[in-house]
PDB file of N, CA and C in Angstrom:
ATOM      1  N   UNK A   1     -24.111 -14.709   2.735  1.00  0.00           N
ATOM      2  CA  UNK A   1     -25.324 -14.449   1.974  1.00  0.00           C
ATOM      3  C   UNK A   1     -25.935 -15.765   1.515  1.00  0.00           C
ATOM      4  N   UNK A   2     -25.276 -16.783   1.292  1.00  0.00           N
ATOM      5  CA  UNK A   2     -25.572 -18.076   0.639  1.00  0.00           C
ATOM      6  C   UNK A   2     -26.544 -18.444   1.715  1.00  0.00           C
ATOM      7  N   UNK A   3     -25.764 -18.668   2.970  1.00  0.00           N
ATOM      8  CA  UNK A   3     -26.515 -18.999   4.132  1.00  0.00           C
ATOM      9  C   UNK A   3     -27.973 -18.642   4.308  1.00  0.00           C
ATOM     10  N   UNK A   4     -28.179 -17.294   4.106  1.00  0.00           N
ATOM     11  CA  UNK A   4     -29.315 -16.706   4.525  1.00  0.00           C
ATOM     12  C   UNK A   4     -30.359 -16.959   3.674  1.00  0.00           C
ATOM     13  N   UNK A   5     -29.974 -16.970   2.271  1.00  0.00           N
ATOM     14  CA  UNK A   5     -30.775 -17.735   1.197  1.00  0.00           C
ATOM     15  C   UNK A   5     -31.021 -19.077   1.676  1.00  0.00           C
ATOM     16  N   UNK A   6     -30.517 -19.845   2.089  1.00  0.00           N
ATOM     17  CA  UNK A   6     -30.807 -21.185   2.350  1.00  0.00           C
ATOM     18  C   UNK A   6     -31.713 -21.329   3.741  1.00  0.00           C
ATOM     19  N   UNK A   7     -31.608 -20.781   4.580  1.00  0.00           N
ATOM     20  CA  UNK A   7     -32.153 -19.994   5.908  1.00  0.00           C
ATOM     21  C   UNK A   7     -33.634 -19.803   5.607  1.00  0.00           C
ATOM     22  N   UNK A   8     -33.705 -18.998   4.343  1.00  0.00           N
ATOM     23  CA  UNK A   8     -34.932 -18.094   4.508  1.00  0.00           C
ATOM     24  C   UNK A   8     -35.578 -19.942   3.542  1.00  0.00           C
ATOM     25  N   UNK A   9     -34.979 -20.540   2.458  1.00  0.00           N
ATOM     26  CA  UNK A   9     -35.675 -21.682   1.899  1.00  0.00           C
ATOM     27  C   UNK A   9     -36.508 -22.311   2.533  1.00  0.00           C
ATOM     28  N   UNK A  10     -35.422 -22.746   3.804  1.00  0.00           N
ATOM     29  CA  UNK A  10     -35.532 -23.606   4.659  1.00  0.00           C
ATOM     30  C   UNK A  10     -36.692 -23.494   5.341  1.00  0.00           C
ATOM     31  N   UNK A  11     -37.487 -21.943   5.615  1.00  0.00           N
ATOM     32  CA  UNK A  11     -38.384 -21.635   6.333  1.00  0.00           C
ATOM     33  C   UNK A  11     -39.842 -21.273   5.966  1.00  0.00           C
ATOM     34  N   UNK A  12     -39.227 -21.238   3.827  1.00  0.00           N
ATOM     35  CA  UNK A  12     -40.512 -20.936   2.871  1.00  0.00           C
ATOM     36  C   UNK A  12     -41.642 -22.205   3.219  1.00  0.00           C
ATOM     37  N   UNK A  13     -42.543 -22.161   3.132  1.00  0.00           N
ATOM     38  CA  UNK A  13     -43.630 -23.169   3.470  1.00  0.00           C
ATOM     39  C   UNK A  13     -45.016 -22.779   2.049  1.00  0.00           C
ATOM     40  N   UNK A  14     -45.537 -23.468   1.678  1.00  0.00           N
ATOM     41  CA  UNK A  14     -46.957 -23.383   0.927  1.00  0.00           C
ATOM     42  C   UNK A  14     -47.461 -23.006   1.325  1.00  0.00           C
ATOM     43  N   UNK A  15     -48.752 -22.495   1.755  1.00  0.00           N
ATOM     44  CA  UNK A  15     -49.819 -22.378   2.490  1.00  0.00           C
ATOM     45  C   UNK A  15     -50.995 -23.240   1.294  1.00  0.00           C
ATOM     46  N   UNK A  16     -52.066 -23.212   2.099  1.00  0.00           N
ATOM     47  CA  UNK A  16     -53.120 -24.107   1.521  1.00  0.00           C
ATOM     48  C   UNK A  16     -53.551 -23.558   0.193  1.00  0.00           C
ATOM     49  N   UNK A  17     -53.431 -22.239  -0.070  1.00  0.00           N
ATOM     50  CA  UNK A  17     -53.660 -21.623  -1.433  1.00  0.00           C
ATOM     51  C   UNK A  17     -52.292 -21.853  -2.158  1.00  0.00           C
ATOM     52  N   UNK A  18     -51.459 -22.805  -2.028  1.00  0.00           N
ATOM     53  CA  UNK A  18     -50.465 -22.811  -2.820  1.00  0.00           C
ATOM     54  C   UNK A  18     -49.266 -21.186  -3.113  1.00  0.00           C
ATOM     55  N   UNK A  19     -49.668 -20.531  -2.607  1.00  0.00           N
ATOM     56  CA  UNK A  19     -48.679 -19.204  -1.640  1.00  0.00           C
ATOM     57  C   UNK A  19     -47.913 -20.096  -0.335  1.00  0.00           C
ATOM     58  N   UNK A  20     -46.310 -19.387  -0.998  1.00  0.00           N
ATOM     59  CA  UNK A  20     -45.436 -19.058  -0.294  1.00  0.00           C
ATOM     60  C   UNK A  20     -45.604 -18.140   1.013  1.00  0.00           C
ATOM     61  N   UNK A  21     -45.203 -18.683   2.468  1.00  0.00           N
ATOM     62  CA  UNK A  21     -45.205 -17.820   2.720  1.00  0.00           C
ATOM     63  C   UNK A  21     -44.366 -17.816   4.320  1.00  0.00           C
ATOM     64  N   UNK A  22     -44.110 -17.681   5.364  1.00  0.00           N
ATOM     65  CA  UNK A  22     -43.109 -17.268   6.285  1.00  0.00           C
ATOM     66  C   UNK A  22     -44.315 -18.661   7.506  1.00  0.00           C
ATOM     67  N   UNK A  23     -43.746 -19.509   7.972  1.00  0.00           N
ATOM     68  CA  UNK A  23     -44.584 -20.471   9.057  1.00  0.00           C
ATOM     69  C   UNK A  23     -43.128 -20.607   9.627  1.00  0.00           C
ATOM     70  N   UNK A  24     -42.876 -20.521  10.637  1.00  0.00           N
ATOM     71  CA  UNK A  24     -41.887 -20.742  11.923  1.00  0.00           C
ATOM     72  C   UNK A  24     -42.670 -20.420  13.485  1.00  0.00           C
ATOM     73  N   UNK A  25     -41.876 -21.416  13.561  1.00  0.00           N
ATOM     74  CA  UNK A  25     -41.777 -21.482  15.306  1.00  0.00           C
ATOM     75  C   UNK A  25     -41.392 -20.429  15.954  1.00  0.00           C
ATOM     76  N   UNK A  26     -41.811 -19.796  17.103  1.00  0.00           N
ATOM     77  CA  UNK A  26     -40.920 -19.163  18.037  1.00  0.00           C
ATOM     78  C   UNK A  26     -39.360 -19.331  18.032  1.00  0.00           C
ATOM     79  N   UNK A  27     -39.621 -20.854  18.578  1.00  0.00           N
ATOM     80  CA  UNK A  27     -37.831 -21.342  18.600  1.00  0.00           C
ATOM     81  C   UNK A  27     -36.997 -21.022  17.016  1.00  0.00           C
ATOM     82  N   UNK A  28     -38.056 -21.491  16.020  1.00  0.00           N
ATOM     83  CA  UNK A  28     -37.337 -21.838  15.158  1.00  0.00           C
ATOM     84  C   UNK A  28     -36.856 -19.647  14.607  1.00  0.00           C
ATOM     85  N   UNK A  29     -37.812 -18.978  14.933  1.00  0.00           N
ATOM     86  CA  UNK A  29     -38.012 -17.696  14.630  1.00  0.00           C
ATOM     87  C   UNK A  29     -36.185 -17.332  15.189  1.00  0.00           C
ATOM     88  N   UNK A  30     -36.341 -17.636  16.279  1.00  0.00           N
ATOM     89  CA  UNK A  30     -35.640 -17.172  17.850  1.00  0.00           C
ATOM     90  C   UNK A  30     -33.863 -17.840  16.955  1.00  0.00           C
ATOM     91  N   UNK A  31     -34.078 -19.004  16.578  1.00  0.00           N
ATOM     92  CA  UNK A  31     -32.860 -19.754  15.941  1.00  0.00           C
ATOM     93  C   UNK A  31     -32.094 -19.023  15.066  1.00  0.00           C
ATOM     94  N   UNK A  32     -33.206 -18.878  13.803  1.00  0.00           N
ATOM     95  CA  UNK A  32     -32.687 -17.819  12.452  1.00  0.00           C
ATOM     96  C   UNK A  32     -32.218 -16.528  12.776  1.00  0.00           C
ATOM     97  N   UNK A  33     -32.670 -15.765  14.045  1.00  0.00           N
ATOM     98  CA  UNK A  33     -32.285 -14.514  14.269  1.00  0.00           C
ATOM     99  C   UNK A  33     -30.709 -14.710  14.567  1.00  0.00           C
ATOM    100  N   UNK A  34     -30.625 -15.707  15.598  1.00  0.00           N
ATOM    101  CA  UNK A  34     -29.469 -15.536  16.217  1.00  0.00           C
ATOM    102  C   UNK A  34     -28.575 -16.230  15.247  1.00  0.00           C
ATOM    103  N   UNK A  35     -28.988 -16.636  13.869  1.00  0.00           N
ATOM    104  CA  UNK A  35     -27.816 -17.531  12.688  1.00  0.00           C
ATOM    105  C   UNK A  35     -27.578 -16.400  12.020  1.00  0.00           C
ATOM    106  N   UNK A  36     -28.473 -15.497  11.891  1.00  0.00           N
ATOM    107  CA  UNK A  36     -27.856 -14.302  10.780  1.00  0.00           C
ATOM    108  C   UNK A  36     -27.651 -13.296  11.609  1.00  0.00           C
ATOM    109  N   UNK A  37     -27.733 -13.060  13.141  1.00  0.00           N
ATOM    110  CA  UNK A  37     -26.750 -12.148  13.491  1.00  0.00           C
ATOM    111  C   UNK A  37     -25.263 -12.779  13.960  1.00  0.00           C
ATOM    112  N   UNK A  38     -25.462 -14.163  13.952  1.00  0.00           N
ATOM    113  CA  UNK A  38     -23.936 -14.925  13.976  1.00  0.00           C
ATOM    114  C   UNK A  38     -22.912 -14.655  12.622  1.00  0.00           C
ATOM    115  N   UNK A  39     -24.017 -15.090  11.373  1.00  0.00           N
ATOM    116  CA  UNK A  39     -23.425 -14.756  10.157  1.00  0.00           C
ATOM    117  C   UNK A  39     -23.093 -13.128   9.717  1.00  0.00           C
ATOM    118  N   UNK A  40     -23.957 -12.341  10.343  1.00  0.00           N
ATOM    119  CA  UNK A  40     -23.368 -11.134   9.933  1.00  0.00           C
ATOM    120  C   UNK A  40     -22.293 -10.494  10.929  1.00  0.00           C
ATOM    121  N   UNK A  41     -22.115 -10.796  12.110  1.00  0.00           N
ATOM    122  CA  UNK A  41     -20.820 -10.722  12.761  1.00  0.00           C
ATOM    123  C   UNK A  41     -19.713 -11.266  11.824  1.00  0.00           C
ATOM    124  N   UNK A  42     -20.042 -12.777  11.524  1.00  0.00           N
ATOM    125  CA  UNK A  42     -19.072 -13.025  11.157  1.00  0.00           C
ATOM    126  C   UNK A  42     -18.273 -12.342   9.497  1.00  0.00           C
ATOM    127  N   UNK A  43     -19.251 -11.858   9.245  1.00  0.00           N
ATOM    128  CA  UNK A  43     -19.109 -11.294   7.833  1.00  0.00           C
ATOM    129  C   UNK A  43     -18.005  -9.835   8.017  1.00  0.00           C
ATOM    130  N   UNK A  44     -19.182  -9.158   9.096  1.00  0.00           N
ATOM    131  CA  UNK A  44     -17.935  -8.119   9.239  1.00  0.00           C
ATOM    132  C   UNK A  44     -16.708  -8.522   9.801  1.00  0.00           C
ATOM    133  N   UNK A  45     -16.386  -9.340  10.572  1.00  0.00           N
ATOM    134  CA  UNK A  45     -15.031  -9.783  11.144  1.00  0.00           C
ATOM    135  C   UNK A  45     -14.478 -10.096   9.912  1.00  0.00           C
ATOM    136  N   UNK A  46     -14.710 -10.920   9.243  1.00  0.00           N
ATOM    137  CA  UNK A  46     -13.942 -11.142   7.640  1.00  0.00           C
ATOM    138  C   UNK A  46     -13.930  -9.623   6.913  1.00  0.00           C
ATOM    139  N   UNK A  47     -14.543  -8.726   6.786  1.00  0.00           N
ATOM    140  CA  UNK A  47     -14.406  -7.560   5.808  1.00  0.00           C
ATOM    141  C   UNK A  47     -13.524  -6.842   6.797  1.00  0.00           C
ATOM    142  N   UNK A  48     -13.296  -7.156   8.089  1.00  0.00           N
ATOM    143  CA  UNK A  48     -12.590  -5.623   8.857  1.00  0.00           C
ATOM    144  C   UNK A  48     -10.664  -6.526   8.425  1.00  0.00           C
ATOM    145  N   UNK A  49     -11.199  -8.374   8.440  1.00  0.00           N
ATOM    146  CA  UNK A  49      -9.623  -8.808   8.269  1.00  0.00           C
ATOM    147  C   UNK A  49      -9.069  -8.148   6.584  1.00  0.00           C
ATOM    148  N   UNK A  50      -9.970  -8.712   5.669  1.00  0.00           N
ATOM    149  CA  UNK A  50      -9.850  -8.213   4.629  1.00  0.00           C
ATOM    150  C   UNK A  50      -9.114  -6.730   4.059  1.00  0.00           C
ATOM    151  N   UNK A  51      -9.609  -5.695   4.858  1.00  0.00           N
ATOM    152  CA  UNK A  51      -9.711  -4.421   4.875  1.00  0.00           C
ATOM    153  C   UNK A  51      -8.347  -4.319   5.355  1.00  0.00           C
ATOM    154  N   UNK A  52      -7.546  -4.301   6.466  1.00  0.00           N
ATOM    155  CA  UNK A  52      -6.764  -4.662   7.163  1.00  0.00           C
ATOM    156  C   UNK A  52      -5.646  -5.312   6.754  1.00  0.00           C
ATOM    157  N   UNK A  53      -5.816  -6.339   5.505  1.00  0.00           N
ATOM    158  CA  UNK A  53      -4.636  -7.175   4.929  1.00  0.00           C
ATOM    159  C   UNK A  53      -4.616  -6.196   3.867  1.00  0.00           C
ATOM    160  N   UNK A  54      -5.382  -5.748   3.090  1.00  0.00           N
ATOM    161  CA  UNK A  54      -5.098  -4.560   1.775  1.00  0.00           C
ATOM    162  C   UNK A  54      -4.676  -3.027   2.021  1.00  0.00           C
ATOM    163  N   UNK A  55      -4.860  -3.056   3.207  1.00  0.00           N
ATOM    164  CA  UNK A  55      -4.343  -1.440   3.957  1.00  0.00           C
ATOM    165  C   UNK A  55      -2.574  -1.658   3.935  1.00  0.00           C
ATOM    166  N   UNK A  56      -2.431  -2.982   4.997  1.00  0.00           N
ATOM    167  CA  UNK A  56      -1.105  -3.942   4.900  1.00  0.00           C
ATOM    168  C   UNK A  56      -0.416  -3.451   3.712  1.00  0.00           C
ATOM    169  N   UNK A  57      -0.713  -4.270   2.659  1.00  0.00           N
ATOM    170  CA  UNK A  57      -0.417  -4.617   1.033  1.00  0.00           C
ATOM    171  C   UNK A  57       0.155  -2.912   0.370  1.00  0.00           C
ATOM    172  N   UNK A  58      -0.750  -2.495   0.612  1.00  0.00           N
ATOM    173  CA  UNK A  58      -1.046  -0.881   0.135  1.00  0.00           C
ATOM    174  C   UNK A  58       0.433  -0.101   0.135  1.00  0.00           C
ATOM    175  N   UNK A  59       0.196  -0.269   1.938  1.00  0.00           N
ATOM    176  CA  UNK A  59       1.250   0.608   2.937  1.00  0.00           C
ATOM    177  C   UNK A  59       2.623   0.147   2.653  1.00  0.00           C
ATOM    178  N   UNK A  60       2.559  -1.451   2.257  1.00  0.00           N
ATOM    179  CA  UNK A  60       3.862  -1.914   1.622  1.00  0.00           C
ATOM    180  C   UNK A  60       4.739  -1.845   0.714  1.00  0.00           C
ATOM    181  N   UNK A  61       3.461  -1.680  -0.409  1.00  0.00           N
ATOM    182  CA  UNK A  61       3.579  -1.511  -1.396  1.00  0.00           C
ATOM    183  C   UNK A  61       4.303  -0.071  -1.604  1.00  0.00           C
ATOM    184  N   UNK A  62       3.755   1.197  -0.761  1.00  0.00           N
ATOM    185  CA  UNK A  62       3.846   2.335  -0.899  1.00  0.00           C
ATOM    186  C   UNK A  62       5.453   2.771  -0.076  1.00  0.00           C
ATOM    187  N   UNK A  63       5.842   2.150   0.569  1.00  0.00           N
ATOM    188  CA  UNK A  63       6.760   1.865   1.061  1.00  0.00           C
ATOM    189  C   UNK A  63       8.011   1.533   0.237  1.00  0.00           C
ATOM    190  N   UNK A  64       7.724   0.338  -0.445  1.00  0.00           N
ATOM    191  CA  UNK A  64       8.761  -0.208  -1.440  1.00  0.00           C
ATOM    192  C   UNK A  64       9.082   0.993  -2.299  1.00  0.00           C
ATOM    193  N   UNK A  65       7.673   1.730  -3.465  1.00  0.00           N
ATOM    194  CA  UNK A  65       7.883   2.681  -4.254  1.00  0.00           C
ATOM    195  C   UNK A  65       8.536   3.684  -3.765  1.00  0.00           C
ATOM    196  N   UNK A  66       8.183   4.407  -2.361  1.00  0.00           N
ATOM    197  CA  UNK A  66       8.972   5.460  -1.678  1.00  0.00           C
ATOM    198  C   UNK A  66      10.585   5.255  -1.479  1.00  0.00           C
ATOM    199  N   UNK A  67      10.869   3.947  -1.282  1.00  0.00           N
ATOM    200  CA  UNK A  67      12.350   3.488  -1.172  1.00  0.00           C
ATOM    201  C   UNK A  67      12.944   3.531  -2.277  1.00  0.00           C
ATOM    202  N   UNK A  68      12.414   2.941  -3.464  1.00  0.00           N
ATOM    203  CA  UNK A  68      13.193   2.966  -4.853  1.00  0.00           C
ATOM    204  C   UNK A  68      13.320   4.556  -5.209  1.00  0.00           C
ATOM    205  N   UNK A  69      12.236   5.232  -5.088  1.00  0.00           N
ATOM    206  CA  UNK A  69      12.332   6.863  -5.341  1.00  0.00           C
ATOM    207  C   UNK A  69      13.332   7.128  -4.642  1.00  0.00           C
ATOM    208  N   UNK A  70      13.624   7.540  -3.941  1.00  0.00           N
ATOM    209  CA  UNK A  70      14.961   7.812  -2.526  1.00  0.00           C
ATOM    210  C   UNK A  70      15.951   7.308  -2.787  1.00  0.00           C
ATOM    211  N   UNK A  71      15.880   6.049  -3.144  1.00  0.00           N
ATOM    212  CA  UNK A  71      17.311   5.681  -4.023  1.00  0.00           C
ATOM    213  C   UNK A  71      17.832   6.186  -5.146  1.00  0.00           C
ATOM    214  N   UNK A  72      16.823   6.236  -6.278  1.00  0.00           N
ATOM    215  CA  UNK A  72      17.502   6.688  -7.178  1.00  0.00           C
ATOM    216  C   UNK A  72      17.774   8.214  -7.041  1.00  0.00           C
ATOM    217  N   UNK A  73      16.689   8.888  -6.504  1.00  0.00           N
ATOM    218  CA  UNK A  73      17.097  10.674  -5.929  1.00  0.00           C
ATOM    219  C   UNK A  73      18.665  10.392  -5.698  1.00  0.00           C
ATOM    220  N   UNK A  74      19.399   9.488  -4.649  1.00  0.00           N
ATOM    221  CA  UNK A  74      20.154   9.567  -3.785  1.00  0.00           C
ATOM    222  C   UNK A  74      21.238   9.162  -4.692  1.00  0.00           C
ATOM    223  N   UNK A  75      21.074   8.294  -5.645  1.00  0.00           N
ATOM    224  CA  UNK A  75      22.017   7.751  -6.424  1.00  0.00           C
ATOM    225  C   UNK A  75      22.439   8.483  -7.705  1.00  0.00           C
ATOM    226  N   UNK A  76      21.637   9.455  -8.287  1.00  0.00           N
ATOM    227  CA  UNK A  76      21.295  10.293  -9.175  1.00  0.00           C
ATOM    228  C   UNK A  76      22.104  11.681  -8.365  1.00  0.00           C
ATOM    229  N   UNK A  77      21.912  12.366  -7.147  1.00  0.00           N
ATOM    230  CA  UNK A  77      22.852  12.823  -6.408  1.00  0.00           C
ATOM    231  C   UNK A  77      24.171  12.657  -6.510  1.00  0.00           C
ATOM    232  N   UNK A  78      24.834  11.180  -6.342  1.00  0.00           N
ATOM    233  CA  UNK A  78      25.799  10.764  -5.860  1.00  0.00           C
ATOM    234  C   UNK A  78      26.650  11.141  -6.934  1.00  0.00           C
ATOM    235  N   UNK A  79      25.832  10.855  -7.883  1.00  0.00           N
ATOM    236  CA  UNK A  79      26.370  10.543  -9.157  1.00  0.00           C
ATOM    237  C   UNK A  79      26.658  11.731 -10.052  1.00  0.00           C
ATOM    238  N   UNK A  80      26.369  13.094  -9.746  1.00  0.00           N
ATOM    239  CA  UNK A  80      26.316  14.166  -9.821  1.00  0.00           C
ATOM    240  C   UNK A  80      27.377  14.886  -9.339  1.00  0.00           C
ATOM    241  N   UNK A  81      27.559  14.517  -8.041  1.00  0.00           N
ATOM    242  CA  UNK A  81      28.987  14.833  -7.388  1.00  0.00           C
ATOM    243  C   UNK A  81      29.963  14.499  -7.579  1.00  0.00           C
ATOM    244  N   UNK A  82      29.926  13.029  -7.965  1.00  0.00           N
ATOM    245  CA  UNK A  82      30.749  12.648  -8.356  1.00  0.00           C
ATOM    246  C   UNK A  82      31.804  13.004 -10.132  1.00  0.00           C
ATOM    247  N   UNK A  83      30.529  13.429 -10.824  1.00  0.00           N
ATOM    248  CA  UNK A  83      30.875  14.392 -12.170  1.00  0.00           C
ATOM    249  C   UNK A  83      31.522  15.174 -11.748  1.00  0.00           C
ATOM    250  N   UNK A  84      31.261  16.197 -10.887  1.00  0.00           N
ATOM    251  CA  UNK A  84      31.439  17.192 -10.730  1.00  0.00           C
ATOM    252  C   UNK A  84      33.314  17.362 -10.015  1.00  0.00           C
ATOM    253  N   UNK A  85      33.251  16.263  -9.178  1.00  0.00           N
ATOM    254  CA  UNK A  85      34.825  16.081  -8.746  1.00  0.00           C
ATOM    255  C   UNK A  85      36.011  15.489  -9.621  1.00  0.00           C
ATOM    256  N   UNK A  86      35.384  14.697 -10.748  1.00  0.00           N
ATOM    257  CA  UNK A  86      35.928  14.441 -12.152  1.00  0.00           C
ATOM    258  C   UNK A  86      36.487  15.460 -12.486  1.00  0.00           C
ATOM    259  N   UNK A  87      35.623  16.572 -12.996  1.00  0.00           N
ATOM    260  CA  UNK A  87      35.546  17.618 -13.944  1.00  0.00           C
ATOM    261  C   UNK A  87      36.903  18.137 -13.520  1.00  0.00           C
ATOM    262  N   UNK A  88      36.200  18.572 -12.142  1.00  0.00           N
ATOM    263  CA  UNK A  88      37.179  19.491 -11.264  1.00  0.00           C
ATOM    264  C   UNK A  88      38.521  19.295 -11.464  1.00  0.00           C
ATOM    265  N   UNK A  89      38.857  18.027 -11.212  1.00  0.00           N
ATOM    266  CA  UNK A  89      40.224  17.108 -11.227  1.00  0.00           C
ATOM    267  C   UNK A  89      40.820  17.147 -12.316  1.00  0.00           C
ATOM    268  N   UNK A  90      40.002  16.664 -13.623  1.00  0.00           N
ATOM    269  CA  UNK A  90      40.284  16.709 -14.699  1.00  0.00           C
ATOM    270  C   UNK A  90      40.645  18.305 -15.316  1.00  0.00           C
ATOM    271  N   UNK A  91      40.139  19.423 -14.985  1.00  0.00           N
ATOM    272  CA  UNK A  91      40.368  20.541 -15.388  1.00  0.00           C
ATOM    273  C   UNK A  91      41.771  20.942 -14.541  1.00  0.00           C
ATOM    274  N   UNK A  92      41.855  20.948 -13.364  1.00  0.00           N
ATOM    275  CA  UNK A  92      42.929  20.969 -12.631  1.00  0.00           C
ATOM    276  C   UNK A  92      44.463  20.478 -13.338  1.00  0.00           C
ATOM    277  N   UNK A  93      44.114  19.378 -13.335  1.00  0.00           N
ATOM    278  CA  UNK A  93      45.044  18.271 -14.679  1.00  0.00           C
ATOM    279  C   UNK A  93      45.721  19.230 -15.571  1.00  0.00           C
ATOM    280  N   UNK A  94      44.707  19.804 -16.426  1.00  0.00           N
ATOM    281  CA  UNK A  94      45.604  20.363 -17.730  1.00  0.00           C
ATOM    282  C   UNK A  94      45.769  21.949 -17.196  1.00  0.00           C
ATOM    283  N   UNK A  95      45.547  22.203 -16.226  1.00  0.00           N
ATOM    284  CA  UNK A  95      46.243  23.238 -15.231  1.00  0.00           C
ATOM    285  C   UNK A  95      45.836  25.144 -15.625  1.00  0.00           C
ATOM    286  N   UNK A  96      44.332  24.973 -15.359  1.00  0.00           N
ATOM    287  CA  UNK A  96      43.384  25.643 -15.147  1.00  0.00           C
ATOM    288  C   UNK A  96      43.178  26.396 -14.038  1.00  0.00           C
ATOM    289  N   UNK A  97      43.159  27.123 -13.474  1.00  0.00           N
ATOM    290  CA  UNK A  97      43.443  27.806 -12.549  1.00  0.00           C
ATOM    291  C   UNK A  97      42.513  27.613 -11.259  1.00  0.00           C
ATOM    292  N   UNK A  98      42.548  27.673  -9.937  1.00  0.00           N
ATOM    293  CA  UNK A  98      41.997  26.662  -8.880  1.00  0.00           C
ATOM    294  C   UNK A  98      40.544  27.753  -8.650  1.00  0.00           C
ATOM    295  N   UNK A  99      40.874  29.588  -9.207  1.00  0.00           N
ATOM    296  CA  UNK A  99      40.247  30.560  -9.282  1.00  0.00           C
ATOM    297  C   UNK A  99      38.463  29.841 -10.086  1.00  0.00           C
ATOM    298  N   UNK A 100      38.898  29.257 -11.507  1.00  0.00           N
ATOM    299  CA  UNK A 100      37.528  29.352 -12.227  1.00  0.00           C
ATOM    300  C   UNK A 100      37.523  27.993 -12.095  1.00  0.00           C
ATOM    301  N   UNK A 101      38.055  26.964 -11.686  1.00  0.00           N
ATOM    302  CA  UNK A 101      37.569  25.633 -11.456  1.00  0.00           C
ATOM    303  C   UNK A 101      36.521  26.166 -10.061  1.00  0.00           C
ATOM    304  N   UNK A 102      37.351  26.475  -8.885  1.00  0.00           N
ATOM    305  CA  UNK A 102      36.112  27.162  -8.136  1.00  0.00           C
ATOM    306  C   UNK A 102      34.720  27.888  -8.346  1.00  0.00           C
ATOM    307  N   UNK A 103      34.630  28.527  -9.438  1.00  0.00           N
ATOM    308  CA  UNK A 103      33.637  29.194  -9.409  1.00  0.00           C
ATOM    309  C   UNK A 103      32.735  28.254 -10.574  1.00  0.00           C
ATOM    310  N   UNK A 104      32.915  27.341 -11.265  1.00  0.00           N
ATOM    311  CA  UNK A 104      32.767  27.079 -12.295  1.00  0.00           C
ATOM    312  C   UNK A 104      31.586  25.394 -11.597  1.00  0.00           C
ATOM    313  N   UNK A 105      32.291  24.542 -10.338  1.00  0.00           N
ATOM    314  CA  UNK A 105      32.575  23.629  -9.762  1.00  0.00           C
ATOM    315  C   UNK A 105      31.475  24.035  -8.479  1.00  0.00           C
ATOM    316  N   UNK A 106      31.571  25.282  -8.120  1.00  0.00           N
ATOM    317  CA  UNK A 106      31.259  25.233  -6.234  1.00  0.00           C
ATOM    318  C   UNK A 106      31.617  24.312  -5.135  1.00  0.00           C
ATOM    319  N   UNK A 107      33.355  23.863  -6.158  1.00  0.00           N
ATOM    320  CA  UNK A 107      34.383  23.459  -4.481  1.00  0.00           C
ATOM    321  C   UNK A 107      34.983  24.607  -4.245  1.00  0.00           C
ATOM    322  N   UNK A 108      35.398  24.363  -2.658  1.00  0.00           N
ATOM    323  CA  UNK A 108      36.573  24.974  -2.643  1.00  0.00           C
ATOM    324  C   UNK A 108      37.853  24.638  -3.348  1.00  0.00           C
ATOM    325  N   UNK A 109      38.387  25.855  -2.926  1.00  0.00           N
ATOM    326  CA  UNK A 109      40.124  25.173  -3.716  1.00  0.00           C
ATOM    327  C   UNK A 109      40.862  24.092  -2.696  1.00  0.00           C
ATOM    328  N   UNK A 110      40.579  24.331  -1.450  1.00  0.00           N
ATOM    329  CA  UNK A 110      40.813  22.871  -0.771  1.00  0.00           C
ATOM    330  C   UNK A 110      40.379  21.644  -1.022  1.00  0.00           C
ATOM    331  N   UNK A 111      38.935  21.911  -1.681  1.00  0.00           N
ATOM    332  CA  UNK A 111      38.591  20.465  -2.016  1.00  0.00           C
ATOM    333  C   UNK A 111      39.411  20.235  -3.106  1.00  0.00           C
ATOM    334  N   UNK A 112      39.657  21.015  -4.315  1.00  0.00           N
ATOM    335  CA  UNK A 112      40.352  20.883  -5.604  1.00  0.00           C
ATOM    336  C   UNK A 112      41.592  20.068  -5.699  1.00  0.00           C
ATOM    337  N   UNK A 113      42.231  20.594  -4.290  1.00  0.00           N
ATOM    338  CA  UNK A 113      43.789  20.565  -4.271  1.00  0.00           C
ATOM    339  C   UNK A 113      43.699  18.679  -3.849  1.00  0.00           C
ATOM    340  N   UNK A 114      42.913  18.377  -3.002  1.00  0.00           N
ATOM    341  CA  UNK A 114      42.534  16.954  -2.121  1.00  0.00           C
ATOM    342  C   UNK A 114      42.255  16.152  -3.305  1.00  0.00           C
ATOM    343  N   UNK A 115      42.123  17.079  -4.794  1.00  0.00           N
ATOM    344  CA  UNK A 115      41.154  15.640  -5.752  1.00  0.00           C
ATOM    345  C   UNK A 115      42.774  14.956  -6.374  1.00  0.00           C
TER     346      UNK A 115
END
C-alpha cells in the first residue's frame, strides 16, 4: 500500500490552474499498471503465506491441547484402576469375602486372587 501511495505521488502533477491532477505517459501509464499488479500479487502471496503459517500455529496448537486432554483422561483412568485394585486387595487383606469384593469392585475373583 505504501508503494502505491508513492506510485500515485509520483504521477500527481499541477496543472496550470494549480489542480492536481493524473499526466502520464502511455509507457509511464503501461509501467504503474504492471507495479501494482506486481505489488498486488505480491501482497496476496504474502497473505496466502501468512494465512498458512497461522492455520500451522492453530493446528499445533490444537494438537498440543488435544494431547494434554488425552493424557490426563488416560492418567485420571489409570489412576482409577489403580484405586480400585488397592481397595480390592486391601479388602481381601482383612478377609472379606471374594463374593462382595466382586460385586462391590467389578473384578473378577480371579483378578482378586492375582492382587
Amino acid at each position: 500500500l505504501k508503494y502505491l501511495h508513492e506510485l500515485e505521488y509520483n504521477f500527481m502533477k499541477e496543472d496550470s490552474a494549480g489542480h492536481e491532477s493524473f499526466q502520464t505517459s502511455e509507457k509511464e501509464d503501461e509501467m504503474s499498471h504492471l507495479f501494482i499488479s506486481d505489488m498486488i500479487q505480491k501482497s496476496m502471496a504474502q497473505g496466502r503465506e501468512e494465512g498458512r503459517m497461522q492455520g500451522m500455529e492453530e493446528g499445533r496448537m490444537q494438537g498440543i491441547e488435544q494431547g494434554i486432554e488425552q493424557g490426563m483422561e488416560k492418567g485420571r483412568a489409570q489412576g482409577i484402576a489403580q484405586g480400585i485394585l488397592r481397595t480390592a486387595k486391601n479388602l481381601r487383606d482383612t478377609g472379606i469375602s471374594m463374593d462382595i469384593i466382586s460385586r462391590s469392585t467389578g473384578l473378577t475373583a480371579e483378578e482378586i486372587q492375582k492382587l
